[in-house]
PDB file of N, CA and C in Angstrom:
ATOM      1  N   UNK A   1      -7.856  -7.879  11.525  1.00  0.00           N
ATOM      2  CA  UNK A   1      -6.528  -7.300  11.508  1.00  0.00           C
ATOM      3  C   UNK A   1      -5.591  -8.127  10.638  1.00  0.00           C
ATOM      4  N   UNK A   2      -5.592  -9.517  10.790  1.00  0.00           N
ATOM      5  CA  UNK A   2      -5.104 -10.444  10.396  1.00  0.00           C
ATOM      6  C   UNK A   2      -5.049 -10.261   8.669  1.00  0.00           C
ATOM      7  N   UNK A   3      -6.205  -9.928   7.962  1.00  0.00           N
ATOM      8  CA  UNK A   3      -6.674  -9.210   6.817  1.00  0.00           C
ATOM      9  C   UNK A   3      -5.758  -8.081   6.060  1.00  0.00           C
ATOM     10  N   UNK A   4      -5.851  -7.399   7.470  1.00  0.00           N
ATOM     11  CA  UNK A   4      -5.324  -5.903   6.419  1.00  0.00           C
ATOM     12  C   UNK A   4      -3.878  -6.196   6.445  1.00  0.00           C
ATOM     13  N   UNK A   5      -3.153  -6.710   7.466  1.00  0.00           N
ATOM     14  CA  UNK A   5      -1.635  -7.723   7.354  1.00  0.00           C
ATOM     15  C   UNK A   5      -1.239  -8.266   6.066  1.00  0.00           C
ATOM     16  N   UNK A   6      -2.452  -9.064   5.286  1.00  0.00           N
ATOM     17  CA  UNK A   6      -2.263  -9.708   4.642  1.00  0.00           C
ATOM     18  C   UNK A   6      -2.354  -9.060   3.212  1.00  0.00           C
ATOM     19  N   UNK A   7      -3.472  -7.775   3.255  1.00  0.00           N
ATOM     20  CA  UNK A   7      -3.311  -7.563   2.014  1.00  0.00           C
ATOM     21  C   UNK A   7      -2.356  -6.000   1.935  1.00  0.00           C
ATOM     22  N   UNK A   8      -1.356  -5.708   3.058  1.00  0.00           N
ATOM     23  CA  UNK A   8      -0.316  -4.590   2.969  1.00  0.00           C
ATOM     24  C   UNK A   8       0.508  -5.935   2.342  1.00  0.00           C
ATOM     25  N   UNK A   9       1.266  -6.762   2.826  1.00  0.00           N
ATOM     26  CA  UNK A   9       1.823  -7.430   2.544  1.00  0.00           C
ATOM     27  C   UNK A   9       1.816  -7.786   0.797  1.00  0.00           C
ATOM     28  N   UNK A  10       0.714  -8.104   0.330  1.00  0.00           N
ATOM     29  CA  UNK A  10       0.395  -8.037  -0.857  1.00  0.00           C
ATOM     30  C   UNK A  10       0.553  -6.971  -1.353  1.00  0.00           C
ATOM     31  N   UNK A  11       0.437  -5.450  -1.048  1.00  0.00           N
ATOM     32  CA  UNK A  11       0.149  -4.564  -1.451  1.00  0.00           C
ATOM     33  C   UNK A  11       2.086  -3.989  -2.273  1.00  0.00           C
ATOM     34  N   UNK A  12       2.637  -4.404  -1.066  1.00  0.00           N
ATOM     35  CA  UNK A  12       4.383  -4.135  -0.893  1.00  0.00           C
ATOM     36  C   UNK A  12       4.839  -5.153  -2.299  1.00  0.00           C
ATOM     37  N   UNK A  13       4.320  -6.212  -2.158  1.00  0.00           N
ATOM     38  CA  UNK A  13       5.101  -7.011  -3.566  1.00  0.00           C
ATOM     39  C   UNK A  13       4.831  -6.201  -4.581  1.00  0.00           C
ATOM     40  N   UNK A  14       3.779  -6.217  -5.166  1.00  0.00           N
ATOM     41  CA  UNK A  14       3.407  -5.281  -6.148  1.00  0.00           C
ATOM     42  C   UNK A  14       3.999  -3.776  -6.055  1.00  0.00           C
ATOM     43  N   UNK A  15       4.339  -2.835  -5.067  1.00  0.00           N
ATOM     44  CA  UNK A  15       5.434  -2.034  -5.198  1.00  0.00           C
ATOM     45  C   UNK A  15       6.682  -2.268  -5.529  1.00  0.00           C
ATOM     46  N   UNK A  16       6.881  -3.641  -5.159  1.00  0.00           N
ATOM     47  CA  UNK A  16       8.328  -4.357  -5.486  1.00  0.00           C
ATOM     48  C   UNK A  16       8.427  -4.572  -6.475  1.00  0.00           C
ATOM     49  N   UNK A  17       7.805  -5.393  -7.340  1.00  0.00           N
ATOM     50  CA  UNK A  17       8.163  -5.338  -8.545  1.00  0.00           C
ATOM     51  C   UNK A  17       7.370  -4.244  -9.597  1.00  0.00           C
ATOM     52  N   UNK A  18       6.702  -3.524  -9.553  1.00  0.00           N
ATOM     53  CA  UNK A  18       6.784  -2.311 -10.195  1.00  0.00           C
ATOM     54  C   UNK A  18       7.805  -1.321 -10.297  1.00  0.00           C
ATOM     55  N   UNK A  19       8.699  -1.255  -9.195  1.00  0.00           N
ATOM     56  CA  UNK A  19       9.652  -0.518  -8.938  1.00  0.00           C
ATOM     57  C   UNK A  19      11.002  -1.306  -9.857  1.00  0.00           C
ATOM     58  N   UNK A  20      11.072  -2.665  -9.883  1.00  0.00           N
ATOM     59  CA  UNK A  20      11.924  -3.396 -10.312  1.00  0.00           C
ATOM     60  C   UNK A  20      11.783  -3.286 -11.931  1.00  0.00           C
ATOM     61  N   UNK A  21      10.742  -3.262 -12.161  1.00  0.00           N
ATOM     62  CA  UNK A  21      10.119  -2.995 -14.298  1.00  0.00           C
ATOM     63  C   UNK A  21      10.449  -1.843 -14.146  1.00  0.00           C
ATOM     64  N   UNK A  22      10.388  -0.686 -13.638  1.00  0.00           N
ATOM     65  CA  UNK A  22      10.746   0.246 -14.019  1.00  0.00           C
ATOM     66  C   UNK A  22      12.243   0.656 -14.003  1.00  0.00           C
ATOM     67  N   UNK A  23      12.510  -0.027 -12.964  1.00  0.00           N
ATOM     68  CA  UNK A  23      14.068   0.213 -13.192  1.00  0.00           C
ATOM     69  C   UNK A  23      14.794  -0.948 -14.175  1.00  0.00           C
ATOM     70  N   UNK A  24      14.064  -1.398 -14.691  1.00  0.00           N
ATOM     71  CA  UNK A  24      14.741  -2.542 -15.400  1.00  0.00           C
ATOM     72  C   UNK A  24      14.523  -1.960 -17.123  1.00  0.00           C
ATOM     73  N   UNK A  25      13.361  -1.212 -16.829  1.00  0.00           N
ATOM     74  CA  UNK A  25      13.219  -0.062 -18.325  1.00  0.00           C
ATOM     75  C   UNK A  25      14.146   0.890 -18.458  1.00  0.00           C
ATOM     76  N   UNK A  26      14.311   1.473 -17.375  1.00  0.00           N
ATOM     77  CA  UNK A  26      15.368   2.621 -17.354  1.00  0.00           C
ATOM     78  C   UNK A  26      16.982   2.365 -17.504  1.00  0.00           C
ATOM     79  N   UNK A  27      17.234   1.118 -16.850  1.00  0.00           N
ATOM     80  CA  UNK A  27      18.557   0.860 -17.225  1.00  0.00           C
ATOM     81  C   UNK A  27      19.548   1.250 -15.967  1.00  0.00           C
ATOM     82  N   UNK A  28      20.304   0.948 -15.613  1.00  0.00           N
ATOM     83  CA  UNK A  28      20.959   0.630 -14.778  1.00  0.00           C
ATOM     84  C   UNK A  28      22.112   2.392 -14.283  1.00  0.00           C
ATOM     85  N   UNK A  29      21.839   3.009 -15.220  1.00  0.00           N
ATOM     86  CA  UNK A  29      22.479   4.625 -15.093  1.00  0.00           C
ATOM     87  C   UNK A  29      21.848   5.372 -14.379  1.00  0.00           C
ATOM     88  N   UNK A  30      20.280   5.185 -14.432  1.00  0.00           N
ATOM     89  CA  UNK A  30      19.280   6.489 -13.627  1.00  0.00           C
ATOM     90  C   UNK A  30      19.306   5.714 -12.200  1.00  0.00           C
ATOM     91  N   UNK A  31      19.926   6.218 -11.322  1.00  0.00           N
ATOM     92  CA  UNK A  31      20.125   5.943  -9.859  1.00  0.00           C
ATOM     93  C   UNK A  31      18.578   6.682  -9.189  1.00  0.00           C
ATOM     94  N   UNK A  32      17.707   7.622  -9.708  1.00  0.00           N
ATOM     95  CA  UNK A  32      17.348   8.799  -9.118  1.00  0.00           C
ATOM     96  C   UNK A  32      15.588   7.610  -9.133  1.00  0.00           C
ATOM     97  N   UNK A  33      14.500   8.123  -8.668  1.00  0.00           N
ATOM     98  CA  UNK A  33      13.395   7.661  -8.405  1.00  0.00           C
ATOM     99  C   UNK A  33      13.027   8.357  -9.578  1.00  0.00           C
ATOM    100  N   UNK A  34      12.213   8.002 -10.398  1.00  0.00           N
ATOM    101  CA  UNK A  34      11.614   8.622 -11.368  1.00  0.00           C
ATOM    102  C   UNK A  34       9.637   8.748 -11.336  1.00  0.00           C
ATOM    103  N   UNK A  35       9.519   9.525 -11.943  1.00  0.00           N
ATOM    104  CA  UNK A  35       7.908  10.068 -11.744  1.00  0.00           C
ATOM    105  C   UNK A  35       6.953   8.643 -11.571  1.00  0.00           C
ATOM    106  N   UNK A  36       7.097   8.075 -12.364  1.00  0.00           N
ATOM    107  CA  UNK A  36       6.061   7.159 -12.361  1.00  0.00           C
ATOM    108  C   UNK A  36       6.455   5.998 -10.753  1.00  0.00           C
ATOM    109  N   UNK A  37       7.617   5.973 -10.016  1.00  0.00           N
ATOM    110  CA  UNK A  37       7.804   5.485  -9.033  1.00  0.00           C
ATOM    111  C   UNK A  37       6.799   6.262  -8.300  1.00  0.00           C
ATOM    112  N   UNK A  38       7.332   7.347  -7.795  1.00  0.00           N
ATOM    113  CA  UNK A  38       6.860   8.460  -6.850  1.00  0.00           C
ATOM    114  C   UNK A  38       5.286   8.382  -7.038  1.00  0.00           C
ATOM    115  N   UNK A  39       4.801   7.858  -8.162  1.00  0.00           N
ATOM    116  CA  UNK A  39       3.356   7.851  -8.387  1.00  0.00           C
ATOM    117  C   UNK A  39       3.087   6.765  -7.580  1.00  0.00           C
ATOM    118  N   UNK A  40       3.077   5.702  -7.872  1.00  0.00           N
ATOM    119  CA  UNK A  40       3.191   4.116  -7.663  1.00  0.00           C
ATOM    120  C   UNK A  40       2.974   4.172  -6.146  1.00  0.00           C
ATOM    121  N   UNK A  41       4.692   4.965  -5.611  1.00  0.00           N
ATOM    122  CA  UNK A  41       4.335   5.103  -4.108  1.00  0.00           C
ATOM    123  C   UNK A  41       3.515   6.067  -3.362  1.00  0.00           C
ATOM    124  N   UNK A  42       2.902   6.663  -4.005  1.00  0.00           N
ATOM    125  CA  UNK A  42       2.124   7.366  -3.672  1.00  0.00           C
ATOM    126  C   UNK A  42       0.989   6.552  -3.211  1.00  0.00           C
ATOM    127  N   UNK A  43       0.648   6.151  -4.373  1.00  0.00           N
ATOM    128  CA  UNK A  43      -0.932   5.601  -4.672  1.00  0.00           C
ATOM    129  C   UNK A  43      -0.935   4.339  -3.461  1.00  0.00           C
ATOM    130  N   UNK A  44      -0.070   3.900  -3.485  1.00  0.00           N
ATOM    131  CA  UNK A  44       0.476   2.718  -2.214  1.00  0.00           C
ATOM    132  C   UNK A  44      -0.308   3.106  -1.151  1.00  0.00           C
ATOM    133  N   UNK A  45       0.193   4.458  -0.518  1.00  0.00           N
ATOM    134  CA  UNK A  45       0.387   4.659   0.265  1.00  0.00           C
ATOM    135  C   UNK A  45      -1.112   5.012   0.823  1.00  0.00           C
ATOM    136  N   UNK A  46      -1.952   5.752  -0.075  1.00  0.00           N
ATOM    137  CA  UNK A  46      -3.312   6.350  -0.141  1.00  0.00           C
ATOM    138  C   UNK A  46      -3.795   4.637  -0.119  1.00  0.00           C
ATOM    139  N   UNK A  47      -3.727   3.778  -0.702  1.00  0.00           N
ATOM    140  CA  UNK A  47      -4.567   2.581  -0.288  1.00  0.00           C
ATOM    141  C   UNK A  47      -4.131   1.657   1.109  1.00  0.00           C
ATOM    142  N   UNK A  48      -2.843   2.215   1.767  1.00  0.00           N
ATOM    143  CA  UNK A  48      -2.663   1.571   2.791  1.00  0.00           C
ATOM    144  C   UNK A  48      -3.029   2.381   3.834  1.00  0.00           C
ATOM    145  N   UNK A  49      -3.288   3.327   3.605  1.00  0.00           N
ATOM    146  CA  UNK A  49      -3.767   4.379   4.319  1.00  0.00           C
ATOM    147  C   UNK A  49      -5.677   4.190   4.476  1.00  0.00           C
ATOM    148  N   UNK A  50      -6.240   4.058   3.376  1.00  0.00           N
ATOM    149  CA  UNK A  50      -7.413   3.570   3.233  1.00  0.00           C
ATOM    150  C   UNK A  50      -7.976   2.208   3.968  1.00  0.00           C
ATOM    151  N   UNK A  51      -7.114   1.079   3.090  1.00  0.00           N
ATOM    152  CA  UNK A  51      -6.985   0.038   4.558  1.00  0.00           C
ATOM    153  C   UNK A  51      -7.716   0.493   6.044  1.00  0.00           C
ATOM    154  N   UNK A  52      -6.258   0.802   6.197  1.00  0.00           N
ATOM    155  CA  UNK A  52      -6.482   0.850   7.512  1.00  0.00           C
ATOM    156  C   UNK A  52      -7.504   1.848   8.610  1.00  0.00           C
ATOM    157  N   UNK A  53      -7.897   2.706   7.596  1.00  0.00           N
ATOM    158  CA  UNK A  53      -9.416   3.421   7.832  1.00  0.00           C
ATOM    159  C   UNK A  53     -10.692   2.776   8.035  1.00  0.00           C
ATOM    160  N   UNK A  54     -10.481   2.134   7.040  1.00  0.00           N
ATOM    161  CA  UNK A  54     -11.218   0.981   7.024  1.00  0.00           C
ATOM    162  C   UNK A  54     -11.446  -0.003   8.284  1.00  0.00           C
ATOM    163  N   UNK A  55     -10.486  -0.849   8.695  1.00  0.00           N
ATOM    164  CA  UNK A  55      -9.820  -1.333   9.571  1.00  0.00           C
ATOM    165  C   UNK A  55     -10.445  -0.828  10.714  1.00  0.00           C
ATOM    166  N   UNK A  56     -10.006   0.301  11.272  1.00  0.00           N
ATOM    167  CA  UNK A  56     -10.161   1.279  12.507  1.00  0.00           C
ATOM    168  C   UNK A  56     -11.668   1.368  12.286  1.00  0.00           C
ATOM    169  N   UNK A  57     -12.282   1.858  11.078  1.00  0.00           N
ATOM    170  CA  UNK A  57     -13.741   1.629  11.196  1.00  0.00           C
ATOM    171  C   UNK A  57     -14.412   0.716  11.855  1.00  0.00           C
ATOM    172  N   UNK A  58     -14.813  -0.389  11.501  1.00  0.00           N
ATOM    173  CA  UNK A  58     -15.156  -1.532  11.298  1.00  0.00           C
ATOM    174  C   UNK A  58     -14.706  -1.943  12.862  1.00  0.00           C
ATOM    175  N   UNK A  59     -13.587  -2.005  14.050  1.00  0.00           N
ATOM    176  CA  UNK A  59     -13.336  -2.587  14.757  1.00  0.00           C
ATOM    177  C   UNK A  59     -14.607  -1.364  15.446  1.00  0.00           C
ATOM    178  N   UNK A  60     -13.961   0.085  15.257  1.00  0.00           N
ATOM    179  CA  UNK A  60     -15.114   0.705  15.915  1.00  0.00           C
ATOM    180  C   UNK A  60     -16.092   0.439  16.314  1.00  0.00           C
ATOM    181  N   UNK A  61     -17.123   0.527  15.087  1.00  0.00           N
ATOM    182  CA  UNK A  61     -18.075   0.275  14.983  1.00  0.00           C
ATOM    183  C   UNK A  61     -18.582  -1.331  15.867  1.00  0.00           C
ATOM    184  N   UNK A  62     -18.183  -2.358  15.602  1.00  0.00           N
ATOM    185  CA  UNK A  62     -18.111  -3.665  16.313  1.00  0.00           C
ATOM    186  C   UNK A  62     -18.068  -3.466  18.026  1.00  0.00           C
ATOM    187  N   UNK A  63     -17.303  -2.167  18.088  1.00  0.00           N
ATOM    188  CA  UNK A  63     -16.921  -2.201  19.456  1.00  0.00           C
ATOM    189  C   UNK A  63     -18.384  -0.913  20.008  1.00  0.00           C
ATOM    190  N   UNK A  64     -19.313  -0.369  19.133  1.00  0.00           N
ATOM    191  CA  UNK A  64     -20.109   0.318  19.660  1.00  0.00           C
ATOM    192  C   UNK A  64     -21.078  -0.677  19.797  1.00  0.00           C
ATOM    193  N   UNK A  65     -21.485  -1.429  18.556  1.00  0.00           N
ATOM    194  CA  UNK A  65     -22.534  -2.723  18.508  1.00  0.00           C
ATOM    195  C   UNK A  65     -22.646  -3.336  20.043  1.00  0.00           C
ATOM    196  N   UNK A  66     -21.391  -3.722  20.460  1.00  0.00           N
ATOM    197  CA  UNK A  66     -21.301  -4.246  21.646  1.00  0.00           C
ATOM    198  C   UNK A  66     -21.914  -3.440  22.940  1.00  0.00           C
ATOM    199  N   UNK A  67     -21.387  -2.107  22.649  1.00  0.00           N
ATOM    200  CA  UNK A  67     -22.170  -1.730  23.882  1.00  0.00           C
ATOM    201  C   UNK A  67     -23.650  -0.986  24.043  1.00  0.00           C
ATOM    202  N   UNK A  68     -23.928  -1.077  23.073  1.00  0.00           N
ATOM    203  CA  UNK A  68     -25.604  -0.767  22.890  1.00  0.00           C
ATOM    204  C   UNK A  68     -26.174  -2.041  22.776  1.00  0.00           C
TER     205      UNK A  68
END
């Protein structure tokens, strides 16, 4: 668990500053989220989502091992 903590955590900086280059390309007028954000957070989201599939797997599984 301790793991997937660590690499959402990681996962969020790298949204952070992607979000920050892009707004630092765009310039300080476009207030609005632009496509390639909405991508970015997308894709975020599908690997934190994955994670934690992962995650939930794996404890599963550990927890069937045990009782067979």
């Amino acid at each position: 668990m301790l793991h997937t903590l660590a690499a959402l955590a990681v996962l969020q900086g790298y949204i952070t500053s992607a979000r920050r280059a892009v707004r630092r390309r765009l310039g300080d007028d476009d207030v609005g989220a632009s496509t390639l954000e909405l991508v970015i957070i997308v894709l975020g989201l599908i690997a934190v989502a994955t994670l934690l599939v992962v995650a939930i797997t794996a404890a599963v599984q550990r927890r069937v091992d045990q009782i067979t």
